[in-house]
C-alpha atoms as a PDB file:
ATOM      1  CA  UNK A   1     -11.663  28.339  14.419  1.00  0.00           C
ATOM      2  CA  UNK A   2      -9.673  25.890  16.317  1.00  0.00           C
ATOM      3  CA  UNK A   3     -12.405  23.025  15.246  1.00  0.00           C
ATOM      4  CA  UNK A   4     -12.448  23.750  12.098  1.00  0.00           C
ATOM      5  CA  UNK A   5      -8.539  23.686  11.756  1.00  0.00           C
ATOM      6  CA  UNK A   6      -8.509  20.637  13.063  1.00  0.00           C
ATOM      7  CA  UNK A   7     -11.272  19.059  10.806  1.00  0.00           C
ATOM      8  CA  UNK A   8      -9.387  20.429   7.987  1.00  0.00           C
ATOM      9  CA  UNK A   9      -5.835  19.282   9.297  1.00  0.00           C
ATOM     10  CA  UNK A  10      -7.836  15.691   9.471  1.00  0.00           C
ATOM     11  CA  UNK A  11      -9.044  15.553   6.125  1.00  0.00           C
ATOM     12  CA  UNK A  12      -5.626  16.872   4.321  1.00  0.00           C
ATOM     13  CA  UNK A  13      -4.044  13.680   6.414  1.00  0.00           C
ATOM     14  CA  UNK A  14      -6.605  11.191   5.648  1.00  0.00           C
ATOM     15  CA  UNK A  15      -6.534  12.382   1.912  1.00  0.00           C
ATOM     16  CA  UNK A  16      -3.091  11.915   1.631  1.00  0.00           C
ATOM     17  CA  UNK A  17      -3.385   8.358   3.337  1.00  0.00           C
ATOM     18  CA  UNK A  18      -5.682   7.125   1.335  1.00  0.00           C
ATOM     19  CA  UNK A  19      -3.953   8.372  -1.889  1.00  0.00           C
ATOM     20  CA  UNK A  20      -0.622   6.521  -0.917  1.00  0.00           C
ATOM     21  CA  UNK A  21      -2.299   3.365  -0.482  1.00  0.00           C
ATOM     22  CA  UNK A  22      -4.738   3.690  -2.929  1.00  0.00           C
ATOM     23  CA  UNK A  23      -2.935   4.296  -5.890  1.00  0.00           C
ATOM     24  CA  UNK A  24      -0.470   1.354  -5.058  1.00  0.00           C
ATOM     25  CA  UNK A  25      -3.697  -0.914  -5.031  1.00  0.00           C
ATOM     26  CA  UNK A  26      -5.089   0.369  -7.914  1.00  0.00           C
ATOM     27  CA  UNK A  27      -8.439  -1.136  -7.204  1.00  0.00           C
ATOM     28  CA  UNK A  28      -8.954  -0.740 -11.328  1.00  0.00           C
ATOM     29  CA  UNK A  29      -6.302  -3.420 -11.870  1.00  0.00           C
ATOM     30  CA  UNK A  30      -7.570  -5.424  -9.326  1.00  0.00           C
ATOM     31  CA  UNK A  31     -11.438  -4.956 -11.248  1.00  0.00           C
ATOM     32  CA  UNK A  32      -9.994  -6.128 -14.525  1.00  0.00           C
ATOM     33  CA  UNK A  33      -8.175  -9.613 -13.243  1.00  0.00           C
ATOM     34  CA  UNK A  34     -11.169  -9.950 -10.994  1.00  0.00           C
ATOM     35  CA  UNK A  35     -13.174  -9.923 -14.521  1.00  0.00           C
ATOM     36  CA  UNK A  36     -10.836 -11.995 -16.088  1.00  0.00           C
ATOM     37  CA  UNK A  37     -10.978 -14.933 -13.880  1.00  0.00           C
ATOM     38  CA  UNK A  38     -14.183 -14.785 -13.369  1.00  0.00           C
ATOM     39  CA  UNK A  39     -16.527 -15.296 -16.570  1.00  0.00           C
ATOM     40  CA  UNK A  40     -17.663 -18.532 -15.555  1.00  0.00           C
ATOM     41  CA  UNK A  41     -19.108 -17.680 -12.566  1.00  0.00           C
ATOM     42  CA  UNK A  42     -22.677 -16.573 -11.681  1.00  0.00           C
ATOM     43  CA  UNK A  43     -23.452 -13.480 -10.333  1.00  0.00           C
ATOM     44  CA  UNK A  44     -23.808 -14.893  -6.196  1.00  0.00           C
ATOM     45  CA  UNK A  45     -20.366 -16.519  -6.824  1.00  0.00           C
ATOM     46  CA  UNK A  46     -18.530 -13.347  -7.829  1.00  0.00           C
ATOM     47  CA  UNK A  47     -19.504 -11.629  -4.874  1.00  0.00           C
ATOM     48  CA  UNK A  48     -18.251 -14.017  -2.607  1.00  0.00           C
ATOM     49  CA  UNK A  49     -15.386 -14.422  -4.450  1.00  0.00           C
ATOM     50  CA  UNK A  50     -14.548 -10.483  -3.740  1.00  0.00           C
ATOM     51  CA  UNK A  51     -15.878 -10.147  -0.395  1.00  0.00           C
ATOM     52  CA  UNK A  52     -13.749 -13.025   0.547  1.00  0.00           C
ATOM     53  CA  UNK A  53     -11.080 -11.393  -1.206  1.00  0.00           C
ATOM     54  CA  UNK A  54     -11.501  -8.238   0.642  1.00  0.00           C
ATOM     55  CA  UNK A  55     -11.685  -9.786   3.917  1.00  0.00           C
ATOM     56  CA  UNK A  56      -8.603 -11.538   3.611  1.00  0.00           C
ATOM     57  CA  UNK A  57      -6.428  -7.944   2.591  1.00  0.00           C
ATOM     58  CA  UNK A  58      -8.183  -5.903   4.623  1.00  0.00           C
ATOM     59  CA  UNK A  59      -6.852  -8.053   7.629  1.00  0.00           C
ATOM     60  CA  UNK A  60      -3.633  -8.607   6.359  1.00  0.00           C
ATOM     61  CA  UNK A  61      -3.075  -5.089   6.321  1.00  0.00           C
ATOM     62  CA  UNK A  62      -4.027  -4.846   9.557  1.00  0.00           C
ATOM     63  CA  UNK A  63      -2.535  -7.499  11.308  1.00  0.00           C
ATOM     64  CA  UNK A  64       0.702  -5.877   9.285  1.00  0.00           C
ATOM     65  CA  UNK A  65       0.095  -2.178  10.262  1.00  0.00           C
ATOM     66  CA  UNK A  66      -0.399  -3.435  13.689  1.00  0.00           C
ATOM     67  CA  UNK A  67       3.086  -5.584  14.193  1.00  0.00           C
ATOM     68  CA  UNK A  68       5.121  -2.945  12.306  1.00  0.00           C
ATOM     69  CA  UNK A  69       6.340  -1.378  15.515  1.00  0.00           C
ATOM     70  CA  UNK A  70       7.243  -5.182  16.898  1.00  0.00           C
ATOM     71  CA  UNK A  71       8.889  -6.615  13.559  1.00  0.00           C
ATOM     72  CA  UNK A  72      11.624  -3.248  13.948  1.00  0.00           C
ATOM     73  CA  UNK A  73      12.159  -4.161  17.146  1.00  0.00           C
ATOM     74  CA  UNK A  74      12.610  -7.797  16.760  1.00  0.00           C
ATOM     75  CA  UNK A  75      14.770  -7.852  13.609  1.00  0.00           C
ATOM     76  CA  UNK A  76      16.678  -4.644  14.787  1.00  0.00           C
ATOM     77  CA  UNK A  77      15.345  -2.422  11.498  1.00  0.00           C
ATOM     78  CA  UNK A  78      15.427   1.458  12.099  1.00  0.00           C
ATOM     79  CA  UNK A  79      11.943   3.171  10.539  1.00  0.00           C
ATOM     80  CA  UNK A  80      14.712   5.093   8.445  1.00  0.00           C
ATOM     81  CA  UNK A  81      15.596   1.990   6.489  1.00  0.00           C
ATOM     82  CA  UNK A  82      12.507   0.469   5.749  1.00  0.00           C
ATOM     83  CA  UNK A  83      11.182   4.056   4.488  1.00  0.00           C
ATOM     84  CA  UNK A  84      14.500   4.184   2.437  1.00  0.00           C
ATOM     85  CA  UNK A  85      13.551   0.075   1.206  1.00  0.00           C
ATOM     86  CA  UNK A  86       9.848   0.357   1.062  1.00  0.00           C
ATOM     87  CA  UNK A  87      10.388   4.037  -0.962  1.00  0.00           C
ATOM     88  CA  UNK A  88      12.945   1.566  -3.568  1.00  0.00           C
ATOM     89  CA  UNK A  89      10.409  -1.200  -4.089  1.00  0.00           C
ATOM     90  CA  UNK A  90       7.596   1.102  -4.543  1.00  0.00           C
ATOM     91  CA  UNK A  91       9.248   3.201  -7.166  1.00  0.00           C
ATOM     92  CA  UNK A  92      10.176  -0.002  -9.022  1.00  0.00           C
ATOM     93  CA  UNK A  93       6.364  -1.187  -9.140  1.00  0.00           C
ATOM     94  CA  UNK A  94       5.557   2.882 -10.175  1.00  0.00           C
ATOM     95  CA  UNK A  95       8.425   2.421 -13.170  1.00  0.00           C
ATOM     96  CA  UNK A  96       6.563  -1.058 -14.111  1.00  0.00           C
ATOM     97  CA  UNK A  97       3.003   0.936 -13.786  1.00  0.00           C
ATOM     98  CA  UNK A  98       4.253   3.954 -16.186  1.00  0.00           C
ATOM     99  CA  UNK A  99       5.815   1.561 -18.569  1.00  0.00           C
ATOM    100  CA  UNK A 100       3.190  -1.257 -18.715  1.00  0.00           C
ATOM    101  CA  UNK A 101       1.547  -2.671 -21.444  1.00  0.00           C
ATOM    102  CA  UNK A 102      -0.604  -5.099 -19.945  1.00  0.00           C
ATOM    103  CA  UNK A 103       2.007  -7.842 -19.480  1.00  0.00           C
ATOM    104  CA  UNK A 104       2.323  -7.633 -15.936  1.00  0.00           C
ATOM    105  CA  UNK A 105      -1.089  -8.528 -15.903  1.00  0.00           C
ATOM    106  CA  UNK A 106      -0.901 -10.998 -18.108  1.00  0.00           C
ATOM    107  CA  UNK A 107       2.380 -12.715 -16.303  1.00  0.00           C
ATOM    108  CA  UNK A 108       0.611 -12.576 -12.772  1.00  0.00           C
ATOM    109  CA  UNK A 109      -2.429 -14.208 -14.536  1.00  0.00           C
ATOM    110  CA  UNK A 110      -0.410 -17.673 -15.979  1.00  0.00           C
ATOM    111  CA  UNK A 111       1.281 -17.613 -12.121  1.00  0.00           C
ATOM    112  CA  UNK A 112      -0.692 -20.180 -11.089  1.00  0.00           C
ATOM    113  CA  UNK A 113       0.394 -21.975  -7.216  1.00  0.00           C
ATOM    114  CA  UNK A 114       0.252 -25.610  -6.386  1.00  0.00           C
ATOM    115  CA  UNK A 115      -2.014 -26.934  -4.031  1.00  0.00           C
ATOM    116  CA  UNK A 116      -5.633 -26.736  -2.950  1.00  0.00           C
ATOM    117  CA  UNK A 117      -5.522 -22.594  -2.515  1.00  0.00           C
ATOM    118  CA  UNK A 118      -4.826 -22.672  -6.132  1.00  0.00           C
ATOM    119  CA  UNK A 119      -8.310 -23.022  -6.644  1.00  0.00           C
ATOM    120  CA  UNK A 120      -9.676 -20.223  -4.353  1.00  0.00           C
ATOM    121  CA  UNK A 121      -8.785 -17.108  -6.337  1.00  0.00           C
ATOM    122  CA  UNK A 122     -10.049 -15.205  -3.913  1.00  0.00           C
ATOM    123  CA  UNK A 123      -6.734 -15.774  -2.141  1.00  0.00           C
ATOM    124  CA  UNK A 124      -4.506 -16.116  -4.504  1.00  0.00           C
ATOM    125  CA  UNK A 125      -3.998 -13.862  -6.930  1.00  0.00           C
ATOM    126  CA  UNK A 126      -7.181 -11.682  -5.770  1.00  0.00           C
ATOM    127  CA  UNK A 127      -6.670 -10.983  -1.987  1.00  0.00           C
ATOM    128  CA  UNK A 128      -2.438 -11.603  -3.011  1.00  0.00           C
ATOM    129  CA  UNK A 129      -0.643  -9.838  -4.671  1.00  0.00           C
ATOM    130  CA  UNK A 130      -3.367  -7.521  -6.465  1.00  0.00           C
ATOM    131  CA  UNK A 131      -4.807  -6.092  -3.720  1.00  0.00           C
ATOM    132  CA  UNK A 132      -2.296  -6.778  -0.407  1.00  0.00           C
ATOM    133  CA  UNK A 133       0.980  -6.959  -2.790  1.00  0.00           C
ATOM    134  CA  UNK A 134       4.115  -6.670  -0.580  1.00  0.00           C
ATOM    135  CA  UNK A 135       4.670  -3.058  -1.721  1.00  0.00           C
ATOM    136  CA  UNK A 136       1.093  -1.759  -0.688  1.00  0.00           C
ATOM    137  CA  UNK A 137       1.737  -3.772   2.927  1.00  0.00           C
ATOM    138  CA  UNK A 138       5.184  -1.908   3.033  1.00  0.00           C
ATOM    139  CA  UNK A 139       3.198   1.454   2.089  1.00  0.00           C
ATOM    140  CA  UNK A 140       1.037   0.434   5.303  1.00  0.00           C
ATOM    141  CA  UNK A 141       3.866  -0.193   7.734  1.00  0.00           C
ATOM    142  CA  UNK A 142       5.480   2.841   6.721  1.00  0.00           C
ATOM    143  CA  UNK A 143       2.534   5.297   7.156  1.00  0.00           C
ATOM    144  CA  UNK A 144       1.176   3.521  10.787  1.00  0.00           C
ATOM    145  CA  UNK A 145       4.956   3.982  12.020  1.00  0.00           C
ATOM    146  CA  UNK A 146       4.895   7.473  10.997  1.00  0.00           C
ATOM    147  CA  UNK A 147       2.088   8.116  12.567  1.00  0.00           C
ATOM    148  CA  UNK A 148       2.362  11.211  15.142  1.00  0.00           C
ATOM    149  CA  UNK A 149      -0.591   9.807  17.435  1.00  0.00           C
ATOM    150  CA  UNK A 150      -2.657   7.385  17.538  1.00  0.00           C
ATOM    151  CA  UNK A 151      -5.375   9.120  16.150  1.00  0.00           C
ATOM    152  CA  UNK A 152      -3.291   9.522  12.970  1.00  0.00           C
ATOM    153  CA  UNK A 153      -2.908   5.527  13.260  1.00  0.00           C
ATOM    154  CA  UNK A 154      -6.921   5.366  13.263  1.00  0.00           C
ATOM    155  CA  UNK A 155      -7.042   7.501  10.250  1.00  0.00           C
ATOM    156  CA  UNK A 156      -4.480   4.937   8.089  1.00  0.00           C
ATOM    157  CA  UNK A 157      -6.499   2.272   9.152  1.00  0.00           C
ATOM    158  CA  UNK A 158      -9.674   4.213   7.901  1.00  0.00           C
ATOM    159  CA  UNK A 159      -7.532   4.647   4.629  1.00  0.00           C
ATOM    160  CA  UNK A 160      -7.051   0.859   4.230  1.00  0.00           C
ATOM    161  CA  UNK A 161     -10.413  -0.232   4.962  1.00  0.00           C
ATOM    162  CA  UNK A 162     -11.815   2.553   2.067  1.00  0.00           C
ATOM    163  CA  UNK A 163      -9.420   1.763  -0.309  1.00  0.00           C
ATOM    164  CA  UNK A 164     -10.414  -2.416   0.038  1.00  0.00           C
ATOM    165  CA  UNK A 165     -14.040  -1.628   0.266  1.00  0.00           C
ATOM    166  CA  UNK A 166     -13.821   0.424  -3.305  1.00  0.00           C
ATOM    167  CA  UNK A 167     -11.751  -2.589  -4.760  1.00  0.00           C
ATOM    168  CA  UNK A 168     -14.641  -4.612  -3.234  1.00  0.00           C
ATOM    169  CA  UNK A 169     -17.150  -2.560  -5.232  1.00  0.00           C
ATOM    170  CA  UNK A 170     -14.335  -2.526  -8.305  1.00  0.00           C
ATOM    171  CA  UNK A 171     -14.336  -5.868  -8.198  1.00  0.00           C
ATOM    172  CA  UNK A 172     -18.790  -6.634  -8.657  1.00  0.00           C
ATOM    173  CA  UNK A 173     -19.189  -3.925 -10.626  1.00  0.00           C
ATOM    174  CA  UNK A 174     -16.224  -4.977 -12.883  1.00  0.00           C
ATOM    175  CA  UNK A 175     -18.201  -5.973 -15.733  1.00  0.00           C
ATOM    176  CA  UNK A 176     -19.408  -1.880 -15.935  1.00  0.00           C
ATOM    177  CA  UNK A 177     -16.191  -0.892 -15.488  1.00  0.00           C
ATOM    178  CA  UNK A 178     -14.321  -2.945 -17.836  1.00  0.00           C
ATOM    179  CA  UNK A 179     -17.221  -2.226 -20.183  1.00  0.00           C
ATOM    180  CA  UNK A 180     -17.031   1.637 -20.217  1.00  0.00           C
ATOM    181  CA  UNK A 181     -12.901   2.072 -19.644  1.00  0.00           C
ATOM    182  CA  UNK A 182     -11.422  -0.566 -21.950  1.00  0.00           C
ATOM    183  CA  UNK A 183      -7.663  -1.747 -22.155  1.00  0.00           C
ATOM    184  CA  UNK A 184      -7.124   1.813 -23.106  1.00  0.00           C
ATOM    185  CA  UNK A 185      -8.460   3.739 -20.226  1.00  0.00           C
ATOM    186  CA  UNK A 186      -7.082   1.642 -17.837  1.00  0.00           C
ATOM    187  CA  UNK A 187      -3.536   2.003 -19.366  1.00  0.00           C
ATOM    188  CA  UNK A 188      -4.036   6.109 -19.228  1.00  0.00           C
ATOM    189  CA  UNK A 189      -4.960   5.377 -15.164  1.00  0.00           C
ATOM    190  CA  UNK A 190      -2.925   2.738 -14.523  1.00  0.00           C
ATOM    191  CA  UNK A 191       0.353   5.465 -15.911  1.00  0.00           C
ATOM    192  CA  UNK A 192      -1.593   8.265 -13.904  1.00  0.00           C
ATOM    193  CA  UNK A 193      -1.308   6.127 -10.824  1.00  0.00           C
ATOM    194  CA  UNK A 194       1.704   4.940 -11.256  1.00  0.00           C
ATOM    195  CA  UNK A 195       3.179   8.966 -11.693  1.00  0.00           C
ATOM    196  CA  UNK A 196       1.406   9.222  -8.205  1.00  0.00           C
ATOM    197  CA  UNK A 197       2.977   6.669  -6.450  1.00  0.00           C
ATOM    198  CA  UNK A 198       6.796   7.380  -7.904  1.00  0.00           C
ATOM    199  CA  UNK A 199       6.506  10.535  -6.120  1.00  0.00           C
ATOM    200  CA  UNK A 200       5.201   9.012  -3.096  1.00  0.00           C
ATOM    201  CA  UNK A 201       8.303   6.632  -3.303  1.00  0.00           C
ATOM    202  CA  UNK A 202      10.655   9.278  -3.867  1.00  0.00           C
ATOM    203  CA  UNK A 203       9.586  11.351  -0.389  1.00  0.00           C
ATOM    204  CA  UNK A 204       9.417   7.768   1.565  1.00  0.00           C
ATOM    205  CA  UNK A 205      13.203   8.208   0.518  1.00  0.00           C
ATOM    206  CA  UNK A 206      14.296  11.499   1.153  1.00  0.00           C
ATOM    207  CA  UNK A 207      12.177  10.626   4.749  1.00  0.00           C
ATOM    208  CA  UNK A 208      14.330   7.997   5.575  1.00  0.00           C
ATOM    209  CA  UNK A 209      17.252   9.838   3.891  1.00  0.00           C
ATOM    210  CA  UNK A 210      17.031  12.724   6.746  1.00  0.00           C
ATOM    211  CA  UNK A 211      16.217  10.047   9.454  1.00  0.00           C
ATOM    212  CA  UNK A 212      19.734   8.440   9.005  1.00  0.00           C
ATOM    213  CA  UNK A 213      21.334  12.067   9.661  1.00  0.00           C
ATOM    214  CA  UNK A 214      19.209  12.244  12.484  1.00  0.00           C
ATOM    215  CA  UNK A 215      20.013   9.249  13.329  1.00  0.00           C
ATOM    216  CA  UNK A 216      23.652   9.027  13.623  1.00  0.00           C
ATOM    217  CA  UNK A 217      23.568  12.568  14.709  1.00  0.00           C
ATOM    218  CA  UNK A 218      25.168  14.526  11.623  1.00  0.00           C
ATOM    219  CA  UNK A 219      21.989  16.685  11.186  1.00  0.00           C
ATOM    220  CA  UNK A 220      19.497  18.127  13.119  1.00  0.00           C
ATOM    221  CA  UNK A 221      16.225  18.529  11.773  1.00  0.00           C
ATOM    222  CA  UNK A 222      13.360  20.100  12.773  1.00  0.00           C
ATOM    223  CA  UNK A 223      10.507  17.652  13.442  1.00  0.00           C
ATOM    224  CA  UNK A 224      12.486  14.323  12.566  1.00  0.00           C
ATOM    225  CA  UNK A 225      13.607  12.220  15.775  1.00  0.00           C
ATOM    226  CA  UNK A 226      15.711   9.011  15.965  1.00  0.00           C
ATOM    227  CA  UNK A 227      13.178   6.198  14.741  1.00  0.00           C
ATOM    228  CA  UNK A 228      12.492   2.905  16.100  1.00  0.00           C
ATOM    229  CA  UNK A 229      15.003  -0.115  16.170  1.00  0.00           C
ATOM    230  CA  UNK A 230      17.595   2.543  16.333  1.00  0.00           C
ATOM    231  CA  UNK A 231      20.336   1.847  18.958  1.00  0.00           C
ATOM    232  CA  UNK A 232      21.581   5.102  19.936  1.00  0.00           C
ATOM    233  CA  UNK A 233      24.633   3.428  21.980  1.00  0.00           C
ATOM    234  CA  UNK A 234      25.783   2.427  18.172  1.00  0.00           C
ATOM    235  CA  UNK A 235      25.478   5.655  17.006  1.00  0.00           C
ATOM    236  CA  UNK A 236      28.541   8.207  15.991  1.00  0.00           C
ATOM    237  CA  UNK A 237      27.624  10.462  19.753  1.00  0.00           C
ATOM    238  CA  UNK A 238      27.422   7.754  21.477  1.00  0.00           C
ATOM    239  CA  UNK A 239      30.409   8.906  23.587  1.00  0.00           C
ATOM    240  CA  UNK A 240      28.615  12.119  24.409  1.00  0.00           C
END
């Protein structure tokens, strides 16, 4: 019984993982501009294009998940207040998913950089912002630094590498998927999703909201402990 309990505590956590990230990718999004700035190429060059692109996110994610821990020490940032910052941005880019009407698309589209990466897609805009955007990297940091063990660590890393392997396979099989959803099914996901992800936001903030009273002290609460980059000698007990 104990087995199974745990099998079932491990898929609950890696199903929740993998819906906070995934959502904020939205691997459909990423399928459409994919098929967008592609229609020139031939078939070999698309795939390279998006396993390229998929390399480059997945290991940005990691290299971020993995210095999360180091960046709040360094700069001095308490888990609490990048939960409370990273729950703000995301529910911003959930408010711009519920309301969209294909512009944000459009505008990230004309955003063209200067240089030679401007002509490597892959990089920019495929592998940044669509599919490693600075809120689904934030999303990233958060869960690996809430992570009770490092087991649970293992499972958001599992979580990232699913969710860029199924925009990997949104992104060659885009033609299908563009051809059977249309402008208007994406817009009913793309809502969906972004409904998701505003709740999401919304607990990353009440998280860090009960964090800072645990914090500074004014609350205790079961299962929350001071977070990292936290200087308990600044805190309101630190006479006691």
């Amino acid at each position: 019984m104990e087995v199974l309990d745990i099998v079932q505590t491990t898929v609950i956590y890696l199903l929740i993982t993998i819906a906070a990230i995934f959502v904020i990718v939205n691997p459909l999004t990423t399928a459409f501009a994919f098929m967008s700035l592609t229609t020139r190429m031939n078939e070999q060059k698309r795939k390279d294009t998006a396993l390229k692109a998929t390399k480059i996110s997945t290991s940005l994610f990691f290299i971020f998940a993995l210095l999360g821990g180091v960046i709040f020490q360094l700069f001095g940032i308490t888990l609490a207040a990048f939960r409370i910052a990273g729950g703000i941005i995301l529910f911003g880019i959930a408010m711009g998913m519920i309301r969209s009407k294909g512009e944000q698309e459009d505008e990230r589209k004309q955003t063209k950089p200067e240089g030679e990466i401007a002509d490597d897609i892959s990089v920019i805009p495929l592998a940044i912002p669509f599919i490693s955007g600075p809120g689904s990297i934030a999303t990233v940091m958060i869960l690996t630094s809430e992570a009770p063990t490092i087991y649970h660590t293992g499972l958001v890393f599992l979580a990232v590498l699913i969710t860029t392997v199924t925009c990997y396979y949104s992104m060659v099989y885009s033609k299908v998927i563009v051809r059977y959803l249309g402008d208007s099914g994406k817009q009913i996901i793309t809502k969906v999703f972004g409904l998701i992800l505003a709740v999401i936001s919304v607990q990353f903030v009440i998280n860090g909201g009960a964090s800072v009273l645990v914090d500074f002290g004014i609350f205790e609460i079961p299962g929350f402990e001071p977070g990292p980059g936290f200087d308990a000698d600044a805190g309101v007990n630190a006479d006691e």
